[in-house]
Protein backbone atom coordinates (compact mmCIF):
# COMPACT_ATOMS: atom_id res chain seq x y z
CA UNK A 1 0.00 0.00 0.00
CA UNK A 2 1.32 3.26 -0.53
CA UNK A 3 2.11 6.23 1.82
CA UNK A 4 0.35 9.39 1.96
CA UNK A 5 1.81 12.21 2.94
CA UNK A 6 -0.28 15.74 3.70
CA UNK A 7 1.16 19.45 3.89
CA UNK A 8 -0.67 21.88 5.87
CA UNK A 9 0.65 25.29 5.96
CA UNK A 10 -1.05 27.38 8.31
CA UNK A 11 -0.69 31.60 8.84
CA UNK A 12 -1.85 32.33 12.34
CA UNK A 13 -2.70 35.79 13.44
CA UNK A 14 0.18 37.21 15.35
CA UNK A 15 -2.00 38.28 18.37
CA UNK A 16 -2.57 34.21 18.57
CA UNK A 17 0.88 32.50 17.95
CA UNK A 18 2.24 32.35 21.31
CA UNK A 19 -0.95 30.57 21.71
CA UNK A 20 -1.44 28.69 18.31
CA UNK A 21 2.36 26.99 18.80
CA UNK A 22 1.20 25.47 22.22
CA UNK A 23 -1.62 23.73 20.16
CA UNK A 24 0.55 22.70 17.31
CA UNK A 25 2.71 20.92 19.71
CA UNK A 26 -0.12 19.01 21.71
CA UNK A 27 -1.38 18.20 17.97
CA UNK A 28 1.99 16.57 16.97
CA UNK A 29 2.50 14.78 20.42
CA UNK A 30 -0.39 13.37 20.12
CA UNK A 31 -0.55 12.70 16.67
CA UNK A 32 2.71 10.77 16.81
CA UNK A 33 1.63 8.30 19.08
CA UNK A 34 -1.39 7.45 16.52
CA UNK A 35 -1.55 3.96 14.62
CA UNK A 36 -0.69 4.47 11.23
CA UNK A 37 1.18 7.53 11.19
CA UNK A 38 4.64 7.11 10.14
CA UNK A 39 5.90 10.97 10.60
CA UNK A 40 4.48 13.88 11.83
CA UNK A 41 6.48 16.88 12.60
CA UNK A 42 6.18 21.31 12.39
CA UNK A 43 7.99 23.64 10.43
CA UNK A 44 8.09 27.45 10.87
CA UNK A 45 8.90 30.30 7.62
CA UNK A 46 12.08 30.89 7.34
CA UNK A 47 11.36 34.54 6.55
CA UNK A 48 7.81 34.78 7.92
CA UNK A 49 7.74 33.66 11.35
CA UNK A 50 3.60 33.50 11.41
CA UNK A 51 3.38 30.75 8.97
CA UNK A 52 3.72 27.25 9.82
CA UNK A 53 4.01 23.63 8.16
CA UNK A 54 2.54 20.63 9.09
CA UNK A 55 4.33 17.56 7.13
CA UNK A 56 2.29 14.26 7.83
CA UNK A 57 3.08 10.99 6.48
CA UNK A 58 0.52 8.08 6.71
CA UNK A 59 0.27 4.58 5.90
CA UNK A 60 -3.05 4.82 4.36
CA UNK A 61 -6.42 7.28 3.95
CA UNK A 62 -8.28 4.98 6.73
CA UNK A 63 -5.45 6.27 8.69
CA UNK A 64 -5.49 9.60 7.88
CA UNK A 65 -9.35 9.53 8.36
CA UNK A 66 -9.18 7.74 11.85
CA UNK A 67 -6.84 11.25 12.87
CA UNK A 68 -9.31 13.25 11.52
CA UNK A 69 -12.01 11.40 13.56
CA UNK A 70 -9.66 11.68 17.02
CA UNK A 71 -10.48 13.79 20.08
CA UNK A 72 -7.07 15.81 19.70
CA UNK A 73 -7.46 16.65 16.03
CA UNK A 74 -11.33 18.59 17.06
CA UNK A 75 -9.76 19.80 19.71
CA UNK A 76 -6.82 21.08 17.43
CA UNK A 77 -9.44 22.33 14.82
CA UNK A 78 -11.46 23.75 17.48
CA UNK A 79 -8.38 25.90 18.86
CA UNK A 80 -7.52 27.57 15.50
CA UNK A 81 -11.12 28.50 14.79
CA UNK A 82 -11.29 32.83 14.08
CA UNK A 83 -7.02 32.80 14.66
CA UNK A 84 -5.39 31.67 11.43
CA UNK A 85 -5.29 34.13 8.44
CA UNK A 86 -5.15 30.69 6.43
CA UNK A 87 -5.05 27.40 5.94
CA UNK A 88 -4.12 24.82 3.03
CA UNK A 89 -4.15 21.13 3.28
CA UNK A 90 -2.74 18.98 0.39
CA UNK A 91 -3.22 15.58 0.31
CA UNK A 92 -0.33 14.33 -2.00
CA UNK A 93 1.12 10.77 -3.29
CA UNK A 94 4.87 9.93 -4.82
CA UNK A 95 4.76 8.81 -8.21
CA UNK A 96 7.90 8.62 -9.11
């Protein structure tokens, strides 16, 4: 079966980063210790400090849907709600 692998880039509203990091840690902590994920780890901008990555790899889409389903992910979704500028997910595949 092949891997897929998500990137979510995320621009938070300054007056919430302090704030918004705490989350994205408790997400990844969490996330990490899920079945079926094989990486899961957060990136900050290089030249804009308020804009984060999210690089996920997964074993499968019933894994990726079984996160979506979990307590910490709502919670996660839940926290960013009115304090991100934006958000992108991409759910991408290796083809070559």
């Amino acid at each position: 079966m092949m891997e897929l692998k998500i990137v979510a880039v995320i621009a938070v509203k300054a007056a919430f980063q302090d704030e918004l990091e705490k989350v994205f840690r408790t997400l990844v902590d969490e996330t990490r210790k899920e079945k079926g994920n094989v990486s899961y780890s957060l990136h900050q901008d290089c030249k804009d400090p308020l804009k984060y990555t999210i690089l996920e790899v997964w074993e499968s889409q019933a894994a990726i849907d079984e996160h979506n389903g979990s307590a910490h992910f709502k919670a996660f979704v839940s926290a960013v709600e009115g304090k991100v500028d934006s958000l992108a997910v991409d759910v991408i595949k290796q083809i070559y």
